[in-house]
C-alpha atoms as a PDB file:
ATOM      1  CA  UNK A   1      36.771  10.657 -13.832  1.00  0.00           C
ATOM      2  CA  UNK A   2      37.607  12.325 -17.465  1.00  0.00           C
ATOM      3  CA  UNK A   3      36.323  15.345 -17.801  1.00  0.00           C
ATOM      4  CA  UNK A   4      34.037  15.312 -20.710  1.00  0.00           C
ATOM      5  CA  UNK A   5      32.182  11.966 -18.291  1.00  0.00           C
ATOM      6  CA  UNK A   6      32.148  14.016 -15.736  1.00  0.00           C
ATOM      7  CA  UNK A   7      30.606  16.985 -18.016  1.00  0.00           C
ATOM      8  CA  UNK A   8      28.038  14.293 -19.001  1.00  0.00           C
ATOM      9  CA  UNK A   9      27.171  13.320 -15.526  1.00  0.00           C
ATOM     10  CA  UNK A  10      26.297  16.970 -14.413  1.00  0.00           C
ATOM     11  CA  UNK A  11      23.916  17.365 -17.284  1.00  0.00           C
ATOM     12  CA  UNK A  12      22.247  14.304 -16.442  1.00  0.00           C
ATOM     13  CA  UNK A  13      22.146  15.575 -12.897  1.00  0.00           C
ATOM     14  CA  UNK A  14      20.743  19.105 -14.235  1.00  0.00           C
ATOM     15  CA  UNK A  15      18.163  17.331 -16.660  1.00  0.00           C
ATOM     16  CA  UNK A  16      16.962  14.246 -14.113  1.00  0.00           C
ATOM     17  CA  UNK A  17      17.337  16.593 -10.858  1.00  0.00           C
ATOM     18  CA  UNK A  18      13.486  17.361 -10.598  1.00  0.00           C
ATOM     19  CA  UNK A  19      12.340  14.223 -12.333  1.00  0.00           C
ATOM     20  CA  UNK A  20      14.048  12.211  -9.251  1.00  0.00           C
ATOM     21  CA  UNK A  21      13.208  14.342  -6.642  1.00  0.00           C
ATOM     22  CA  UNK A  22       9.745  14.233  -7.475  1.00  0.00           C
ATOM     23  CA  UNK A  23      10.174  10.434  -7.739  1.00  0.00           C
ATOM     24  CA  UNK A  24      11.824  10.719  -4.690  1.00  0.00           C
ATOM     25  CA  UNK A  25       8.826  12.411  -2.347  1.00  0.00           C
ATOM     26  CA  UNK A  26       5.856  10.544  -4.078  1.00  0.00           C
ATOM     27  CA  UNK A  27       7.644   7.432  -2.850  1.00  0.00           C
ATOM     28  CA  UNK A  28       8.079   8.293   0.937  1.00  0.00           C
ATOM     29  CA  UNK A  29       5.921  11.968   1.088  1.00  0.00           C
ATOM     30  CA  UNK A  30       8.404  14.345   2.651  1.00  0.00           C
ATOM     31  CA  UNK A  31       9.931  16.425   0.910  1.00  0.00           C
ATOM     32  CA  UNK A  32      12.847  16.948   3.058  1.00  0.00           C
ATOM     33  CA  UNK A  33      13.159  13.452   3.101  1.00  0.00           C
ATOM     34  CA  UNK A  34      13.482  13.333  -0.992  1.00  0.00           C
ATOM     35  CA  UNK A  35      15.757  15.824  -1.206  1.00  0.00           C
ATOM     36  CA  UNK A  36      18.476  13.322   1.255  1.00  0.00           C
ATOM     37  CA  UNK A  37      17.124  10.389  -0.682  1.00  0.00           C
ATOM     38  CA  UNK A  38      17.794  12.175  -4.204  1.00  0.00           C
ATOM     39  CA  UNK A  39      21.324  13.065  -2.627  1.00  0.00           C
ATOM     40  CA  UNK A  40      22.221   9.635  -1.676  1.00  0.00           C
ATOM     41  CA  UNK A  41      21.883   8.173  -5.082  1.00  0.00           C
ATOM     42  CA  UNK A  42      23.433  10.654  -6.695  1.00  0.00           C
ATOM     43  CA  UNK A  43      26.254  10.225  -4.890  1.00  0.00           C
ATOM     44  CA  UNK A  44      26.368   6.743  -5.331  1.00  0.00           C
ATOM     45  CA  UNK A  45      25.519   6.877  -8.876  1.00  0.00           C
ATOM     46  CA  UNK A  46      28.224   9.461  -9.229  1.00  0.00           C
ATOM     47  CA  UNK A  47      31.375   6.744  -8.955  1.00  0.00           C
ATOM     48  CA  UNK A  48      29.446   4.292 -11.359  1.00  0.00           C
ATOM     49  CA  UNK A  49      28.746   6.955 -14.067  1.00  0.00           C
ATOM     50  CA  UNK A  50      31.138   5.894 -16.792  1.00  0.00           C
ATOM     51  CA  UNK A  51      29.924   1.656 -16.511  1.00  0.00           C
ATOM     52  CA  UNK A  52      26.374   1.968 -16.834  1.00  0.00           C
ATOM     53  CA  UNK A  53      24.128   1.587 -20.111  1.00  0.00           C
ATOM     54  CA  UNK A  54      21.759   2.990 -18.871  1.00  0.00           C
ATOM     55  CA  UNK A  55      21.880   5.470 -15.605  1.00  0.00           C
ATOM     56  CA  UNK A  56      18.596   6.773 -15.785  1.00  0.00           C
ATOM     57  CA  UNK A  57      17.256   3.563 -14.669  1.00  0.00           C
ATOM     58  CA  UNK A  58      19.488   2.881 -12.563  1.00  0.00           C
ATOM     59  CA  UNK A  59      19.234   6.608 -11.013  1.00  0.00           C
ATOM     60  CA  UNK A  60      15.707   6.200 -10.377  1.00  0.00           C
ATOM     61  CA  UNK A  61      15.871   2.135  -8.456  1.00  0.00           C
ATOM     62  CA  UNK A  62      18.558   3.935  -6.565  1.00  0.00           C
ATOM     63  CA  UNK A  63      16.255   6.665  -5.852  1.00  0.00           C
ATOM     64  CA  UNK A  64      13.103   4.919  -4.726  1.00  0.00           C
ATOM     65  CA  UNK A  65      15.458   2.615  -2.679  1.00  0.00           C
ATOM     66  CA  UNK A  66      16.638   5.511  -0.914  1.00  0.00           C
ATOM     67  CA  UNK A  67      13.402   7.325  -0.397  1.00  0.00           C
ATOM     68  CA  UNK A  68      12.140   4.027   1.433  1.00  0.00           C
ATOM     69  CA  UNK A  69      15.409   3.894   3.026  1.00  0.00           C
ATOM     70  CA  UNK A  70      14.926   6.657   4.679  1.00  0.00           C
ATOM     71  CA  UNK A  71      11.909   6.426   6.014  1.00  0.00           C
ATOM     72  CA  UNK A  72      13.467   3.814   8.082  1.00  0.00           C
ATOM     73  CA  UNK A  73      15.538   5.944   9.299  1.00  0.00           C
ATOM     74  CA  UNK A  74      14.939   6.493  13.233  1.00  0.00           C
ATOM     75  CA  UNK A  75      15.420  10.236  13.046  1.00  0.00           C
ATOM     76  CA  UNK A  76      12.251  10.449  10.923  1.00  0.00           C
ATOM     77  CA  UNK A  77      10.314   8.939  12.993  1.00  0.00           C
ATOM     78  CA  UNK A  78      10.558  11.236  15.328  1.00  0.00           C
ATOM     79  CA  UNK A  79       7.713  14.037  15.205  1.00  0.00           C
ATOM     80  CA  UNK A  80       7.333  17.610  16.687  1.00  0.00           C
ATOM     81  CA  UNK A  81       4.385  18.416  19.260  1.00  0.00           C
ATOM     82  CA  UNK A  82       2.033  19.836  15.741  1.00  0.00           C
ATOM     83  CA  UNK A  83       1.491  16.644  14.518  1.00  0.00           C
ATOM     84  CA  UNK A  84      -0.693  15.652  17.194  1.00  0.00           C
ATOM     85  CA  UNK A  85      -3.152  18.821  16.160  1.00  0.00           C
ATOM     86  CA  UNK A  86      -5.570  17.425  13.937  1.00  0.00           C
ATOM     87  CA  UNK A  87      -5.623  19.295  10.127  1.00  0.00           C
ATOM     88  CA  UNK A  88      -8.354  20.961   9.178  1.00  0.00           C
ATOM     89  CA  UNK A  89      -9.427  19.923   5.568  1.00  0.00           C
ATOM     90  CA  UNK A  90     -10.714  22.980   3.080  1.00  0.00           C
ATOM     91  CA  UNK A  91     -12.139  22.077  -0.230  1.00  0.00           C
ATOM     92  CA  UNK A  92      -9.714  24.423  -2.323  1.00  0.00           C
ATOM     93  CA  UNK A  93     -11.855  25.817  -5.120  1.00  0.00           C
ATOM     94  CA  UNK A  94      -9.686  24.263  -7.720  1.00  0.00           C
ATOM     95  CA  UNK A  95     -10.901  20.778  -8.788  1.00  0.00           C
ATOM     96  CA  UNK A  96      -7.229  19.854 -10.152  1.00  0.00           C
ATOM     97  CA  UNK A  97      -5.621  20.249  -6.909  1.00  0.00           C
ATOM     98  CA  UNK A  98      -8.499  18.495  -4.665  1.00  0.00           C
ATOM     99  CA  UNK A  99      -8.315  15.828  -6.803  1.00  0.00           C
ATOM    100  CA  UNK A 100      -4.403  15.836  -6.393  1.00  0.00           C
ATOM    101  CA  UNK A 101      -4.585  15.942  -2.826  1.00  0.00           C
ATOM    102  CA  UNK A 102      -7.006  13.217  -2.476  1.00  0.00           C
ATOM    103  CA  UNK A 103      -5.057  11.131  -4.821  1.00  0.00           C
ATOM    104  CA  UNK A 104      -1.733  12.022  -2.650  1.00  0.00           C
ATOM    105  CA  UNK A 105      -3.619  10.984   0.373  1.00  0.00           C
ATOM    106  CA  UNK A 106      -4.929   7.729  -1.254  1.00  0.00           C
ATOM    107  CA  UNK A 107      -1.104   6.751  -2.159  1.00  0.00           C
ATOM    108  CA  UNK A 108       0.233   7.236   1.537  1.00  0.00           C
ATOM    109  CA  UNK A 109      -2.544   5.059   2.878  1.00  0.00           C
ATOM    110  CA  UNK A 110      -1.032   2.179   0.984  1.00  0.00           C
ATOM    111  CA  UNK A 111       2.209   0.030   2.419  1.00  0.00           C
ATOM    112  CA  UNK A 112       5.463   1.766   0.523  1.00  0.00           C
ATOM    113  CA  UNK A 113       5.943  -1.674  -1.184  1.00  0.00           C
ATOM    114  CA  UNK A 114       2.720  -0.934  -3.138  1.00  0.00           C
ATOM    115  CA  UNK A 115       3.203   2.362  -3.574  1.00  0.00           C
ATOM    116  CA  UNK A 116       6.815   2.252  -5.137  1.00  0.00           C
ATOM    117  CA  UNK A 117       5.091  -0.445  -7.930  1.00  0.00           C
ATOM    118  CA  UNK A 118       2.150   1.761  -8.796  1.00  0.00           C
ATOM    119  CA  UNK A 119       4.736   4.995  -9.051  1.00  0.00           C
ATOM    120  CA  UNK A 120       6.787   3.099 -10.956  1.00  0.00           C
ATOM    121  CA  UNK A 121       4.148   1.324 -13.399  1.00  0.00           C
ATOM    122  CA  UNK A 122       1.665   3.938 -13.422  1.00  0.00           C
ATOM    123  CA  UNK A 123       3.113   7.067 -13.154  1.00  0.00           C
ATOM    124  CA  UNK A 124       6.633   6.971 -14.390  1.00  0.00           C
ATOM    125  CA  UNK A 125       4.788   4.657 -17.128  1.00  0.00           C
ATOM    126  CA  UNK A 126       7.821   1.787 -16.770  1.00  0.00           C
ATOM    127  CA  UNK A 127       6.718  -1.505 -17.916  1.00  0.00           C
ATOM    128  CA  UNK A 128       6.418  -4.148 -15.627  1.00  0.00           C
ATOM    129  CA  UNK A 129       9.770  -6.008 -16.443  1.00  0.00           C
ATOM    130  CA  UNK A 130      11.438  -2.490 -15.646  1.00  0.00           C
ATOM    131  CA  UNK A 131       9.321  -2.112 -12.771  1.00  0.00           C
ATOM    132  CA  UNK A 132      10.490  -5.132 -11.669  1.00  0.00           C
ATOM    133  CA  UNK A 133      14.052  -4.565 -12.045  1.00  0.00           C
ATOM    134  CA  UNK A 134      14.283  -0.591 -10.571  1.00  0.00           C
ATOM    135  CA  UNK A 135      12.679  -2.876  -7.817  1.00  0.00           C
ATOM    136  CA  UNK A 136      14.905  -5.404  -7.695  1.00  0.00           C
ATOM    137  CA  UNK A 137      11.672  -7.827  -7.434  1.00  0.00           C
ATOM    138  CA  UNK A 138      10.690 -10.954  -9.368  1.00  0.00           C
ATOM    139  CA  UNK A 139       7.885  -9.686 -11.951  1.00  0.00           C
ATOM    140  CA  UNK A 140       5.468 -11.698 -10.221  1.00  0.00           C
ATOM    141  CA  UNK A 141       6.227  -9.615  -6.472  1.00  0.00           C
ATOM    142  CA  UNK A 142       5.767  -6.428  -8.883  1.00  0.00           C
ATOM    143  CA  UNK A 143       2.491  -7.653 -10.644  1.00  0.00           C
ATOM    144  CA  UNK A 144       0.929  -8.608  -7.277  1.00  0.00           C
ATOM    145  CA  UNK A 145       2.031  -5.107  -5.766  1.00  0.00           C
ATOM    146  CA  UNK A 146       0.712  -3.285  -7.804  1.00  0.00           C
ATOM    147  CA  UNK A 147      -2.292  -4.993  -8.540  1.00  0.00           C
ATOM    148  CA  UNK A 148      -2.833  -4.278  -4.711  1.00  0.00           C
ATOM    149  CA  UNK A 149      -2.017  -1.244  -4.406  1.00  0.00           C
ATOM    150  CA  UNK A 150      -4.372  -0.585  -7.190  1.00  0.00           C
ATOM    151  CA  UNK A 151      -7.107  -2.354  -5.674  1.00  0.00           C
ATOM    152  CA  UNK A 152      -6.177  -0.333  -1.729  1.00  0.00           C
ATOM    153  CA  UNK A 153      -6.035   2.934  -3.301  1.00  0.00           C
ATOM    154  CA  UNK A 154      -9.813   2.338  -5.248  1.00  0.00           C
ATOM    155  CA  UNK A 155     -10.959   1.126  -1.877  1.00  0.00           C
ATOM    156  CA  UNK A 156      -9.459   4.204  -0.351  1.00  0.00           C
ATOM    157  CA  UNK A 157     -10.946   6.667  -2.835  1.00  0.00           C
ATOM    158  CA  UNK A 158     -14.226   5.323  -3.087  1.00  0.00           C
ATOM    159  CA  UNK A 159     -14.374   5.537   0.915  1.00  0.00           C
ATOM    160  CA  UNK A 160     -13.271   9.326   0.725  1.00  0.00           C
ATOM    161  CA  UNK A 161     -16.122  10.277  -2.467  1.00  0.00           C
ATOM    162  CA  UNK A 162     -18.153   8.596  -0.084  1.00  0.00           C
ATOM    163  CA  UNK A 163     -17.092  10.771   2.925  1.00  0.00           C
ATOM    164  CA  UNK A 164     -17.525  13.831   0.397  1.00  0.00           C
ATOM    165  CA  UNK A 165     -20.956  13.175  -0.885  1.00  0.00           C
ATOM    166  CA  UNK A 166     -22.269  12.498   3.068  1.00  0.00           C
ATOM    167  CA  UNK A 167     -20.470  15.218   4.768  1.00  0.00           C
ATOM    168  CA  UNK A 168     -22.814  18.591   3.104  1.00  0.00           C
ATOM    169  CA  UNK A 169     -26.240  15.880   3.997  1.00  0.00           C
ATOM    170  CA  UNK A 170     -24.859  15.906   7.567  1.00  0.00           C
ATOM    171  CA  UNK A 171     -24.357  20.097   6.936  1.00  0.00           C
ATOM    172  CA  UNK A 172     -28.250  20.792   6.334  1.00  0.00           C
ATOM    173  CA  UNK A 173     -29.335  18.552   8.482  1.00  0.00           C
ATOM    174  CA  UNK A 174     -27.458  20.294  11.686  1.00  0.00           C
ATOM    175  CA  UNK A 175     -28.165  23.206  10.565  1.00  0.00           C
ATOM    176  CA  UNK A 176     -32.272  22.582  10.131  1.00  0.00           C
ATOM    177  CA  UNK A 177     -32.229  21.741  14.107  1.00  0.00           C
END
């Protein structure tokens, strides 16, 4: 590789780094797991650099690929003795981050089909042609996708603000006996 396209590819690696990590772990959830993901496609982005248009696109299918490749993986599936214990949920005082946290818990109740096409379309803002295509879907697989992934996650949040509003009734009524 020439230098000055190899200069070029480490400031796109510099500039896109966080963007496509970040991808990376709202696509599978760990970050450990984005990181290797982010890695991956790098590297394989890396040998490609100087033929592609346009590599931030490409960067980021490679990326969400990766993330749901390894999910698959069978090392991560393994799990240590601590995530048996159940969590114990605290309301953190901050509205912005509960409402974070539910939302993050709303996206990894959905299959990682679904949630790859709402990332994609609704929070990297890509249009549903490029959704499609970072996919490597027809437009049709990404417009049903997402539409139910939109449709799981309401069902999901409106169970949880239901969950929320019933849990302080159950509070005063426990504590009245």
């Amino acid at each position: 590789m020439k230098a000055e396209d190899e200069e070029a590819f480490r400031e796109f690696v510099a500039v896109q780094m966080p963007v496509l990590r970040r991808l990376a772990y709202v696509t599978c959830g760990d970050w450990h797991a984005a990181e290797d993901a982010t890695a991956t496609a790098l590297a394989k982005l890396y040998p490609r650099w100087r033929r592609l248009e346009r590599p931030d696109l490409y960067a980021r299918t490679m990326v969400v690929r990766a993330a749901i490749d390894e999910k698959r993986r069978p090392w991560r599936r393994e799990h240590s003795a601590g995530d048996a214990l159940p969590d114990v949920t605290q309301r953190d005082p901050a509205s912005g981050v509960d409402d974070r946290l539910r939302v993050w818990a709303a996206l990894r109740a959905i299959s990682p089909r679904q949630r790859a096409a709402v990332v994609c379309r609704h929070y990297l803002g890509m249009s549903l042609e490029e959704t499609a295509s970072v996919l490597g879907w027809h437009i049709g697989t990404a417009k049903s996708q997402t539409s139910r992934g939109l449709s799981r996650l309401r069902e999901v949040l409106t169970a949880d603000q239901r969950d929320d509003t019933t849990t302080p009734e159950r509070e005063k009524t426990s504590a009245r006996s």
